[in-house]
C-alpha atoms as a PDB file:
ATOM      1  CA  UNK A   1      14.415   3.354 -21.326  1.00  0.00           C
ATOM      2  CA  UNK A   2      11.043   2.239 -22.152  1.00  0.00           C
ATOM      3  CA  UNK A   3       8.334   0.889 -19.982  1.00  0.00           C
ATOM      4  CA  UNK A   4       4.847  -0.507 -21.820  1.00  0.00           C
ATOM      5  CA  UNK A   5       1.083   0.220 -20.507  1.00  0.00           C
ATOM      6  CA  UNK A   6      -0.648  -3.332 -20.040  1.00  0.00           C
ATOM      7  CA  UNK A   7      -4.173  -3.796 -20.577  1.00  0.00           C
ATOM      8  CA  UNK A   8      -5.252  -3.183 -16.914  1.00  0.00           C
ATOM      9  CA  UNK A   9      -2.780   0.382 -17.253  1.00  0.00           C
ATOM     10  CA  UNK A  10      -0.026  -0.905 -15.372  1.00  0.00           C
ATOM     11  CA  UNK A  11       3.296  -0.296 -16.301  1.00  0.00           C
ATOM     12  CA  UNK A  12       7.025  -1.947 -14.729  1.00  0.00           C
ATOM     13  CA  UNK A  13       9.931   0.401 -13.898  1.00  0.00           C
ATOM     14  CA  UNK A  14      12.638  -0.698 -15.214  1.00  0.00           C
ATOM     15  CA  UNK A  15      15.271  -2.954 -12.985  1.00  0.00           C
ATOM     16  CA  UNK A  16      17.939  -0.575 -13.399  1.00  0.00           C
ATOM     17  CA  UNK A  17      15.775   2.382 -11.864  1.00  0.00           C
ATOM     18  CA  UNK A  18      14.346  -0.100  -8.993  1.00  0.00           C
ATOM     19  CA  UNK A  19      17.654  -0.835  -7.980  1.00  0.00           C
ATOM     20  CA  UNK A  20      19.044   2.938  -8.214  1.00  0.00           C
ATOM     21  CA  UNK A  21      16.248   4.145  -6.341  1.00  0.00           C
ATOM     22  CA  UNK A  22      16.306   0.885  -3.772  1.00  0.00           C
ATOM     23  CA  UNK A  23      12.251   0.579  -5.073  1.00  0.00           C
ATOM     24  CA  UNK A  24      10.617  -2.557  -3.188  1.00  0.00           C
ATOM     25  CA  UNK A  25       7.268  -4.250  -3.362  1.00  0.00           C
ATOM     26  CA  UNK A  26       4.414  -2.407  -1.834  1.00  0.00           C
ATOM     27  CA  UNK A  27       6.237   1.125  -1.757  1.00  0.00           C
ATOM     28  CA  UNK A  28       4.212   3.812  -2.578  1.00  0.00           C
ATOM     29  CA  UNK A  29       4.966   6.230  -4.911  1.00  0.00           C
ATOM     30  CA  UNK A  30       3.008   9.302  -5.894  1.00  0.00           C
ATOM     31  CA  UNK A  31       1.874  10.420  -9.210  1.00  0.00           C
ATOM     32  CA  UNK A  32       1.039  13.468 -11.096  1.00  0.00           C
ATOM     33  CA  UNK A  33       1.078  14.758 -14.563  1.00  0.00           C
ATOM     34  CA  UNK A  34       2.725  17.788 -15.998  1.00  0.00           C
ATOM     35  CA  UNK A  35       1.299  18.808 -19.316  1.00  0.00           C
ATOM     36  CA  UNK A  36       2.223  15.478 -21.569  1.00  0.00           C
ATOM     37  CA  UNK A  37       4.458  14.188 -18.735  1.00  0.00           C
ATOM     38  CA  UNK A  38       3.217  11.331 -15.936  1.00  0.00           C
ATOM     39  CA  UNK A  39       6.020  11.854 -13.110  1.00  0.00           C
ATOM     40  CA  UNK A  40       6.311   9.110 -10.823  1.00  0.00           C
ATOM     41  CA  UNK A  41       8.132  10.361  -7.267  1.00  0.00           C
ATOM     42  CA  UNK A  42       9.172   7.442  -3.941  1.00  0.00           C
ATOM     43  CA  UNK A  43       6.856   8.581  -1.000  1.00  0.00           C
ATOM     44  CA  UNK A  44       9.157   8.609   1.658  1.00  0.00           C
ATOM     45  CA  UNK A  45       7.151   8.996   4.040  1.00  0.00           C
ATOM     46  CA  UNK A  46       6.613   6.808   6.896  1.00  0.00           C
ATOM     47  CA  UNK A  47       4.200   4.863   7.352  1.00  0.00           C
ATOM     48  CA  UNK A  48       1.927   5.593  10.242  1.00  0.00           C
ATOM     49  CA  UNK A  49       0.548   3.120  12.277  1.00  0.00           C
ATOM     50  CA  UNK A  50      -3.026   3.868  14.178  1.00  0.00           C
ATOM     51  CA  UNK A  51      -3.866   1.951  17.926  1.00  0.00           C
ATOM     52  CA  UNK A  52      -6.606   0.228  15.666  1.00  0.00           C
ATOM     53  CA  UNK A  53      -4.651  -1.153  13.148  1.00  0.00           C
ATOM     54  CA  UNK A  54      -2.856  -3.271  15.766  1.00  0.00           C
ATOM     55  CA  UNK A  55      -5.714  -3.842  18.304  1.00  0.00           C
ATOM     56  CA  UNK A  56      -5.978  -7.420  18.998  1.00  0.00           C
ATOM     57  CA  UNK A  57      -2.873  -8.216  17.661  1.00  0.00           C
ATOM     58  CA  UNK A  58      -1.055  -9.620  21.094  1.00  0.00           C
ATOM     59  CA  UNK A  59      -1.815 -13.069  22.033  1.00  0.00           C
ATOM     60  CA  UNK A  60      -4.644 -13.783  24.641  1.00  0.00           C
ATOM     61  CA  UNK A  61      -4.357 -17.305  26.084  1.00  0.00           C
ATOM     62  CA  UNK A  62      -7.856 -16.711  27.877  1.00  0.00           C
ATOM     63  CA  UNK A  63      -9.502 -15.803  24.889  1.00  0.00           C
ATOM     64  CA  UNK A  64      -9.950 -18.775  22.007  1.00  0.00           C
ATOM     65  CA  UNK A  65      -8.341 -17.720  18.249  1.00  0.00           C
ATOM     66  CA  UNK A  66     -11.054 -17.601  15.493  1.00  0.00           C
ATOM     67  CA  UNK A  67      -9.945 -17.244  12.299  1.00  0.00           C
ATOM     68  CA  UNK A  68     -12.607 -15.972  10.680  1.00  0.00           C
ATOM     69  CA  UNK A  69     -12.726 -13.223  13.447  1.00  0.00           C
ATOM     70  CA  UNK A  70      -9.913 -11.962  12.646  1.00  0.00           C
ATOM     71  CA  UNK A  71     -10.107 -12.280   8.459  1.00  0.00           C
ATOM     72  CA  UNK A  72     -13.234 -10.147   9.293  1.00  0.00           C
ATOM     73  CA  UNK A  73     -11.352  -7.626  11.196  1.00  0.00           C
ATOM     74  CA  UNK A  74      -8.814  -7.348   8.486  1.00  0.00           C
ATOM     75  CA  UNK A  75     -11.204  -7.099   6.046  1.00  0.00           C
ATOM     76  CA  UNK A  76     -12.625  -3.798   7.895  1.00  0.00           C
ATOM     77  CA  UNK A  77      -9.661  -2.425   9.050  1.00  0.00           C
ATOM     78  CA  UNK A  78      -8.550  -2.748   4.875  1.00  0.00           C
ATOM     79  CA  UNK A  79     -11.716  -0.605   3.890  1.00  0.00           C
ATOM     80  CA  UNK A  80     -12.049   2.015   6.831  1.00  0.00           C
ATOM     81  CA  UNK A  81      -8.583   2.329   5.710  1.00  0.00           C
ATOM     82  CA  UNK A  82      -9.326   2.721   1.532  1.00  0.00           C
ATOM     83  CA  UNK A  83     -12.537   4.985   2.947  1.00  0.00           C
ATOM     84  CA  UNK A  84     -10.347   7.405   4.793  1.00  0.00           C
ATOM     85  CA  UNK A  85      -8.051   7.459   1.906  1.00  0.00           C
ATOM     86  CA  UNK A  86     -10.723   8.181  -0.729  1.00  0.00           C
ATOM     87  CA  UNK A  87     -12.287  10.801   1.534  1.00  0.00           C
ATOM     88  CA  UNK A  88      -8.790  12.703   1.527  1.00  0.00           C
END
């Protein structure tokens, strides 16, 4: 099988090999290269869940929803997340 490089370096595994491996959107997979090889392998492991990824997430009738609150706290949850993963 044969899988092309796109302009932006992103390549599709083939359906056959998605469906073998039971690959789904999002799944992570890690990468490394061995001499003129790129090897592709399914992360399996779990994903782990910190208390302040979910903080806030419960309902609070006494306390008034804000969107925009919480798009900002998504928004620094995402990159306290992408700095602890660049700083690994």
């Amino acid at each position: 099988m044969q899988a092309t490089l796109s302009s932006k370096g992103q390549i599709v595994i083939p359906k056959p090999i998605r469906e073998r491996l039971d690959l789904r959107p999002g799944q992570t997979l890690r990468v490394r290269q061995e001499g003129q090889r790129i090897v592709l392998e399914v992360d399996t492991a779990l994903p782990t869940t910190q208390l302040e990824d979910v903080a806030g997430m419960l309902h609070r009738p006494d306390v008034p929803y804000d969107p925009r609150e919480a798009d900002s706290a998504a928004l620094a949850a995402a990159r306290h997340r992408e700095k602890d993963a660049t700083a690994s």
